[in-house]
PDB file of N, CA and C in Angstrom:
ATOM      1  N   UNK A   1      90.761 206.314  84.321  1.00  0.00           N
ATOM      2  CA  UNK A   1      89.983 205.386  83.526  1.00  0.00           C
ATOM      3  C   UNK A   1      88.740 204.974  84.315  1.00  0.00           C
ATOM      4  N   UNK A   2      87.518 205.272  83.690  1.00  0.00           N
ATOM      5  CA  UNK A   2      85.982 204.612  84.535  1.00  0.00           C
ATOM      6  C   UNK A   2      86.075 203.626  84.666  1.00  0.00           C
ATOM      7  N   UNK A   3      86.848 202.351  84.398  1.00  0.00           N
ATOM      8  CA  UNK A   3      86.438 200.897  84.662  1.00  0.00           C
ATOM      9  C   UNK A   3      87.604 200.672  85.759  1.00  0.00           C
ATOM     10  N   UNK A   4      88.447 201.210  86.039  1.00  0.00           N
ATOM     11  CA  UNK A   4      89.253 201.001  86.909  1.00  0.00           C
ATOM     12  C   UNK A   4      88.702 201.695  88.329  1.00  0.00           C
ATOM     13  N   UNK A   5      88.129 203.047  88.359  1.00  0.00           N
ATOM     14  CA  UNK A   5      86.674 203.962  89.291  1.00  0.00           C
ATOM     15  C   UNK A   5      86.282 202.777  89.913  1.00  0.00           C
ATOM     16  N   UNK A   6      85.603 201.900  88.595  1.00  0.00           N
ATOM     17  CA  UNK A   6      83.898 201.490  89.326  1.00  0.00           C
ATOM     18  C   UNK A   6      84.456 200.276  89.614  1.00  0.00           C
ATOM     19  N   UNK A   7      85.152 199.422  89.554  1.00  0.00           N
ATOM     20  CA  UNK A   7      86.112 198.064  89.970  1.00  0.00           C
ATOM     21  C   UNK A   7      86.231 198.430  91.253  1.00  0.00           C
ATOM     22  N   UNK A   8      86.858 199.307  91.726  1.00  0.00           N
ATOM     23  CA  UNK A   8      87.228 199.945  93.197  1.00  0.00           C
ATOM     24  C   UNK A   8      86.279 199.807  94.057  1.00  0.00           C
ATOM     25  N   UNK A   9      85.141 200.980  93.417  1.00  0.00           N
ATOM     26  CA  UNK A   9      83.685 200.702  93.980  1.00  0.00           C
ATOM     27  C   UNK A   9      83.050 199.314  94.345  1.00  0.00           C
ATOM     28  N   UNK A  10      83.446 198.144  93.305  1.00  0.00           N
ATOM     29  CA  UNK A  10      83.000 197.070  93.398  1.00  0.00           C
ATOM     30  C   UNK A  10      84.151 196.413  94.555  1.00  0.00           C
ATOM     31  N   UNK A  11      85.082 196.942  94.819  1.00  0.00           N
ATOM     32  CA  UNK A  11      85.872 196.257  95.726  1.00  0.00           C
ATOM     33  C   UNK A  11      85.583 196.877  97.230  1.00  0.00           C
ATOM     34  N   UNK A  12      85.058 197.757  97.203  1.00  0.00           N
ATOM     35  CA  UNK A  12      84.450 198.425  98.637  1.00  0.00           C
ATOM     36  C   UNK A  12      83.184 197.559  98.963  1.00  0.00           C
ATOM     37  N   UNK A  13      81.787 197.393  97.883  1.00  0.00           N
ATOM     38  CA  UNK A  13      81.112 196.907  97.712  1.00  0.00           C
ATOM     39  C   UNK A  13      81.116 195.112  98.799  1.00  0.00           C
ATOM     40  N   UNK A  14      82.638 194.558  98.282  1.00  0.00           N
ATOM     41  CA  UNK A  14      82.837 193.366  98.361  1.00  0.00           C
ATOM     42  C   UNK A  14      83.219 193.437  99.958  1.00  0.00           C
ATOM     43  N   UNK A  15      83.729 194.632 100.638  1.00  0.00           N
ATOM     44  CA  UNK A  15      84.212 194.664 102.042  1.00  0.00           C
ATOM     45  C   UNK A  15      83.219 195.000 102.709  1.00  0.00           C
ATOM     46  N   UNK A  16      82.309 195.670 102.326  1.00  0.00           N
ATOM     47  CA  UNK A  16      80.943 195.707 103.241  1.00  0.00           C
ATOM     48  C   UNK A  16      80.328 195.025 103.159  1.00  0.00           C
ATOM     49  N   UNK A  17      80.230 193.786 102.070  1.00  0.00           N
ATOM     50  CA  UNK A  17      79.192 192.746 102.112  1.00  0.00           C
ATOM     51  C   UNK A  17      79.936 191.663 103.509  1.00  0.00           C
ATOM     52  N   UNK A  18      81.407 191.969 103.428  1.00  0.00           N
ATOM     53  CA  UNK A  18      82.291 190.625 104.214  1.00  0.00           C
ATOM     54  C   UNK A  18      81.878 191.489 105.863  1.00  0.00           C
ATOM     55  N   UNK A  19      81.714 193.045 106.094  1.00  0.00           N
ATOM     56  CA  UNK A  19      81.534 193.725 107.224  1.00  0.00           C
ATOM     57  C   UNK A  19      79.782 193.265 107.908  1.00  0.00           C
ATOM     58  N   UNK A  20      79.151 193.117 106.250  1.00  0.00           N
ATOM     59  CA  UNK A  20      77.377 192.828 107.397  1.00  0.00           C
ATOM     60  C   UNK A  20      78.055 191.080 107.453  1.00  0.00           C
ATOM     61  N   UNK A  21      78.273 190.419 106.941  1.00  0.00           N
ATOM     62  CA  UNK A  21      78.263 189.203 107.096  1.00  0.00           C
ATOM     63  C   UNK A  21      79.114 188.848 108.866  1.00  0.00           C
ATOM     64  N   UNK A  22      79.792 189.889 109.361  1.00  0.00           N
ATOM     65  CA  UNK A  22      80.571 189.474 110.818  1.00  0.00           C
ATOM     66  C   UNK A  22      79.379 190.245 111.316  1.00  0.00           C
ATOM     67  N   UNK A  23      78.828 190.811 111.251  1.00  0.00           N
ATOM     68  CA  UNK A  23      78.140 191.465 111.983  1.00  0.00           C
ATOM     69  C   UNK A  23      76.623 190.749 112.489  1.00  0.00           C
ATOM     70  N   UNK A  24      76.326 190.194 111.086  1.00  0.00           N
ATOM     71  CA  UNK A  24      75.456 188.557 111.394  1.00  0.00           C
ATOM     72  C   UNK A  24      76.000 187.978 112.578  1.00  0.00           C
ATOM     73  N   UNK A  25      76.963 187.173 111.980  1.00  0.00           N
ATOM     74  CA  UNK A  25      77.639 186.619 113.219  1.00  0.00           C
ATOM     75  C   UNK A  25      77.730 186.635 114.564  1.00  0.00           C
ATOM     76  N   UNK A  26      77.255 188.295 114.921  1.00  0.00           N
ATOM     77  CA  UNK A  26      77.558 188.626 116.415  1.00  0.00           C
ATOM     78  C   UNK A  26      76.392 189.175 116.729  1.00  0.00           C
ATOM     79  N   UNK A  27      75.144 189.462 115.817  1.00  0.00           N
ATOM     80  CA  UNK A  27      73.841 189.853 116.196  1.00  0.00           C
ATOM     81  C   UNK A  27      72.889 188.875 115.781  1.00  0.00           C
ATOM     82  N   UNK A  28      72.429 188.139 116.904  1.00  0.00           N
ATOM     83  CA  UNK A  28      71.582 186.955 116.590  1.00  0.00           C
ATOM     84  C   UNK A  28      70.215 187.229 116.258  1.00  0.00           C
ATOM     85  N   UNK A  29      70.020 187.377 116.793  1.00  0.00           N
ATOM     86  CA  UNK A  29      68.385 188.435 116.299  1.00  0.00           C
ATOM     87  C   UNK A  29      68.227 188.759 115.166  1.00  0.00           C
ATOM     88  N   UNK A  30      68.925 189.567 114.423  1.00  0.00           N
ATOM     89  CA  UNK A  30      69.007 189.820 113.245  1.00  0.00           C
ATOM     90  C   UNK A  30      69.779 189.561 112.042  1.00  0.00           C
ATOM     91  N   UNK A  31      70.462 188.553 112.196  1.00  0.00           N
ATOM     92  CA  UNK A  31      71.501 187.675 111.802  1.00  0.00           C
ATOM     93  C   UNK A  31      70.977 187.756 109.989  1.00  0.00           C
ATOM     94  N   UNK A  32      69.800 186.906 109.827  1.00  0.00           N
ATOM     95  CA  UNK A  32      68.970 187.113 108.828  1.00  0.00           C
ATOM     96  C   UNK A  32      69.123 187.532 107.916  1.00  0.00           C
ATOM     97  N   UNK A  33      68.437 188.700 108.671  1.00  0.00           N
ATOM     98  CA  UNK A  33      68.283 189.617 107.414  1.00  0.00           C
ATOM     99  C   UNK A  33      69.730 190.666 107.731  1.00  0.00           C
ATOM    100  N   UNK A  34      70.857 190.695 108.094  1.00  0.00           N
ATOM    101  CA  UNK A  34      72.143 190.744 107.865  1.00  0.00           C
ATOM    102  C   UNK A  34      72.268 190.249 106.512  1.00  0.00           C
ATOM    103  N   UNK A  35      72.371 188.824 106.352  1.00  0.00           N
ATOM    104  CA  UNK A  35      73.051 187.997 105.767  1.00  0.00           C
ATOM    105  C   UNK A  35      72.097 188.377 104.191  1.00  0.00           C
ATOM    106  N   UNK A  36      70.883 188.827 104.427  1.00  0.00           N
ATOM    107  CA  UNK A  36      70.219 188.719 102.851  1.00  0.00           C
ATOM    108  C   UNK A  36      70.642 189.879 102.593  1.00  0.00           C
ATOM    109  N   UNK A  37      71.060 191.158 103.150  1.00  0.00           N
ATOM    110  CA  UNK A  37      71.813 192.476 103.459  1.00  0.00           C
ATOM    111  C   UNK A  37      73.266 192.065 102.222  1.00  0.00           C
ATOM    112  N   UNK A  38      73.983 191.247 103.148  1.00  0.00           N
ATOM    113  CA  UNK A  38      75.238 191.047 102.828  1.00  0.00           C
ATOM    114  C   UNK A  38      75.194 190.078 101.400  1.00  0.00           C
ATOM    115  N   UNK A  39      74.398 189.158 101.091  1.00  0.00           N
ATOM    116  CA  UNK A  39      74.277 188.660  99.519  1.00  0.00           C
ATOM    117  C   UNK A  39      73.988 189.547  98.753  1.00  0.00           C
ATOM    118  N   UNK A  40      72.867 190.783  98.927  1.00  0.00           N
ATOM    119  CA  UNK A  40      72.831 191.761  98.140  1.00  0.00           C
ATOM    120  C   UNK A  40      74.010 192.508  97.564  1.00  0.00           C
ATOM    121  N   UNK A  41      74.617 193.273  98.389  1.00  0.00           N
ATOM    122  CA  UNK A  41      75.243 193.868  98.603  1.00  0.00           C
ATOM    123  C   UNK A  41      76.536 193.172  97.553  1.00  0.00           C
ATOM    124  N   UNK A  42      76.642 191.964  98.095  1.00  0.00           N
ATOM    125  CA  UNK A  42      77.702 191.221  97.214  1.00  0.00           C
ATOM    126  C   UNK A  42      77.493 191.137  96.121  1.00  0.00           C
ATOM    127  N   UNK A  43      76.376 190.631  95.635  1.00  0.00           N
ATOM    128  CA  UNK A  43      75.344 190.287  94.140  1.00  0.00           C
ATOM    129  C   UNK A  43      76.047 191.494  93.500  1.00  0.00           C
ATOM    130  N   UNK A  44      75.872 192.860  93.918  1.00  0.00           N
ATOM    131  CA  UNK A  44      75.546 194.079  93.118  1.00  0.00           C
ATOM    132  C   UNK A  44      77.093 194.509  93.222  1.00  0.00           C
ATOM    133  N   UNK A  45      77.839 194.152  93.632  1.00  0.00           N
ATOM    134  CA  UNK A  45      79.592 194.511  93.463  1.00  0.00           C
ATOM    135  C   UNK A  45      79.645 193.545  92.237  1.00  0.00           C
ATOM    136  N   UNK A  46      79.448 192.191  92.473  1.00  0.00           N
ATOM    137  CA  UNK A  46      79.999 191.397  90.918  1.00  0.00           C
ATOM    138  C   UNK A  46      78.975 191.933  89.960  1.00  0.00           C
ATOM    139  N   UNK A  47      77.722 192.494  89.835  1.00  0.00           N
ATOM    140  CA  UNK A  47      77.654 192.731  88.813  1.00  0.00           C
ATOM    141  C   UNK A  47      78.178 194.269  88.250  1.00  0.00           C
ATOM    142  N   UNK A  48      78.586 194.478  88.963  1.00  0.00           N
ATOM    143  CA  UNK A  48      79.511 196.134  88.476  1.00  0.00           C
ATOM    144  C   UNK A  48      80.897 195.589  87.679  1.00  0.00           C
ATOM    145  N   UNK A  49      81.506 194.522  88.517  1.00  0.00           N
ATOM    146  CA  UNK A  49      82.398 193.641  87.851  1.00  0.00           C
ATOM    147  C   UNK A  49      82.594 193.331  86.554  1.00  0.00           C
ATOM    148  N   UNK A  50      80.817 193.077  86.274  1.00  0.00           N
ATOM    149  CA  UNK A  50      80.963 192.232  84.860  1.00  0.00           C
ATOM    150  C   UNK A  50      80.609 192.753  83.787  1.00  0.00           C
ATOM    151  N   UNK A  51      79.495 193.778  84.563  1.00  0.00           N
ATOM    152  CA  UNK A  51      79.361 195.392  83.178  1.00  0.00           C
ATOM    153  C   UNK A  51      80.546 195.565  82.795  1.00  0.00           C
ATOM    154  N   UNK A  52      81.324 195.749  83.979  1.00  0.00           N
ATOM    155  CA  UNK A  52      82.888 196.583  83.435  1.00  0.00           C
ATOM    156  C   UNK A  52      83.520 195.778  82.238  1.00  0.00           C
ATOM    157  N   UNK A  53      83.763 194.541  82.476  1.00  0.00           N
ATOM    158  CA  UNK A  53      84.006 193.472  81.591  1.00  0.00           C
ATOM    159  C   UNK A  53      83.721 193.114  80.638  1.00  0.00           C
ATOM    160  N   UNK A  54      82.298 193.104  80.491  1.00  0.00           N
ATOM    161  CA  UNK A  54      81.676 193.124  79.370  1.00  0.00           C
ATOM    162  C   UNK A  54      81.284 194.613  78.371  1.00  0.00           C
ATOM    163  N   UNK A  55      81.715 195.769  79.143  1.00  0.00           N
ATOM    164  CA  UNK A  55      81.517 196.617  78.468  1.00  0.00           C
ATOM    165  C   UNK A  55      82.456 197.623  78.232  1.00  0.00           C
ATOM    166  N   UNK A  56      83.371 197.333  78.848  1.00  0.00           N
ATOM    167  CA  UNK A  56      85.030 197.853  79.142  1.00  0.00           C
ATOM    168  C   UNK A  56      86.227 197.305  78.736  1.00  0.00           C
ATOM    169  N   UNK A  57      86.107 196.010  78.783  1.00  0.00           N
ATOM    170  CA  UNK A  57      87.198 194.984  78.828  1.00  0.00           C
ATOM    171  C   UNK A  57      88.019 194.806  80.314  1.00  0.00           C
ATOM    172  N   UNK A  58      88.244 193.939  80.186  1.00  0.00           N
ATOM    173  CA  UNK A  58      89.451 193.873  81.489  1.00  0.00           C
ATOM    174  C   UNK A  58      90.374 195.107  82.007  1.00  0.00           C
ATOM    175  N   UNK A  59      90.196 195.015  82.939  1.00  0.00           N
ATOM    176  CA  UNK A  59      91.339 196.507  83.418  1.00  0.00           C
ATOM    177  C   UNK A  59      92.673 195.653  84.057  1.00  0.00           C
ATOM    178  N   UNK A  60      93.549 195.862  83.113  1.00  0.00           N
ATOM    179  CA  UNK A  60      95.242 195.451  83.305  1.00  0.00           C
ATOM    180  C   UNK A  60      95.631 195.857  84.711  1.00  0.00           C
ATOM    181  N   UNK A  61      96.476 194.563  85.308  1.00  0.00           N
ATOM    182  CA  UNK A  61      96.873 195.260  86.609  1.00  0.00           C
ATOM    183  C   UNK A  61      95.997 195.583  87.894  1.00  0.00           C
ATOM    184  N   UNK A  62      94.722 195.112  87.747  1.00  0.00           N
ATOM    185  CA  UNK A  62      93.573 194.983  88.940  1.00  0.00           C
ATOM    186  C   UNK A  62      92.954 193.877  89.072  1.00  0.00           C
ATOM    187  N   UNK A  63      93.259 193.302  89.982  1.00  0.00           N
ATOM    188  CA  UNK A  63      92.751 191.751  90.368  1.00  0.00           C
ATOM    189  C   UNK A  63      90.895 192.313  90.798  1.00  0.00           C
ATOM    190  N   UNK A  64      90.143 191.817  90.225  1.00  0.00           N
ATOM    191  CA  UNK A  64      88.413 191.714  90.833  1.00  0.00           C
ATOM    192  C   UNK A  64      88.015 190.407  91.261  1.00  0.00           C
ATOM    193  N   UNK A  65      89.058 189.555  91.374  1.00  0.00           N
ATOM    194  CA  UNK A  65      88.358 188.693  92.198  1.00  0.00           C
ATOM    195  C   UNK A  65      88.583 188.777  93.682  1.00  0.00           C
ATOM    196  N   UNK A  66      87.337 188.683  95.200  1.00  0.00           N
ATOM    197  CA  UNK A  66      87.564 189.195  96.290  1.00  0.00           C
ATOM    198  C   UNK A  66      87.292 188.436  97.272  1.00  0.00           C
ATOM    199  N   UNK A  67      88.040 187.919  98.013  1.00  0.00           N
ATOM    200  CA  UNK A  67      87.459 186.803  99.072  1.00  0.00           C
ATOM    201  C   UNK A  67      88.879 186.118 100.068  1.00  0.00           C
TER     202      UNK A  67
END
């Protein structure tokens, strides 16, 4: 099923936004623009989320909320 695919995607999405956000953390210098890195990154997983949702319906049996 494609909405169950791209949910996944959006759940990888959600672990690399949480991977630049430690990585801020430990590179001061560039901490920054890490972090505007890692809101992106996040932004564009929930909205894969909500296409799916809104254009799929809910996928039974897959939690999308990530944190």
């Amino acid at each position: 099923m494609p909405a169950k695919e791209i949910l996944q995607e959006a759940k990888k999405l959600h672990k690399v936004s949480d991977s630049l956000d430690a990585l801020a953390v430990q590179h001061t210098p560039i901490s920054e623009a890490l972090s505007i890195l890692s809101g992106s990154v996040r932004n564009s997983a929930t909205l894969l989320e909500v296409l799916v949702t809104l254009r799929l319906g809910p996928v039974p049996g897959l939690d999308t909320v990530v944190n």
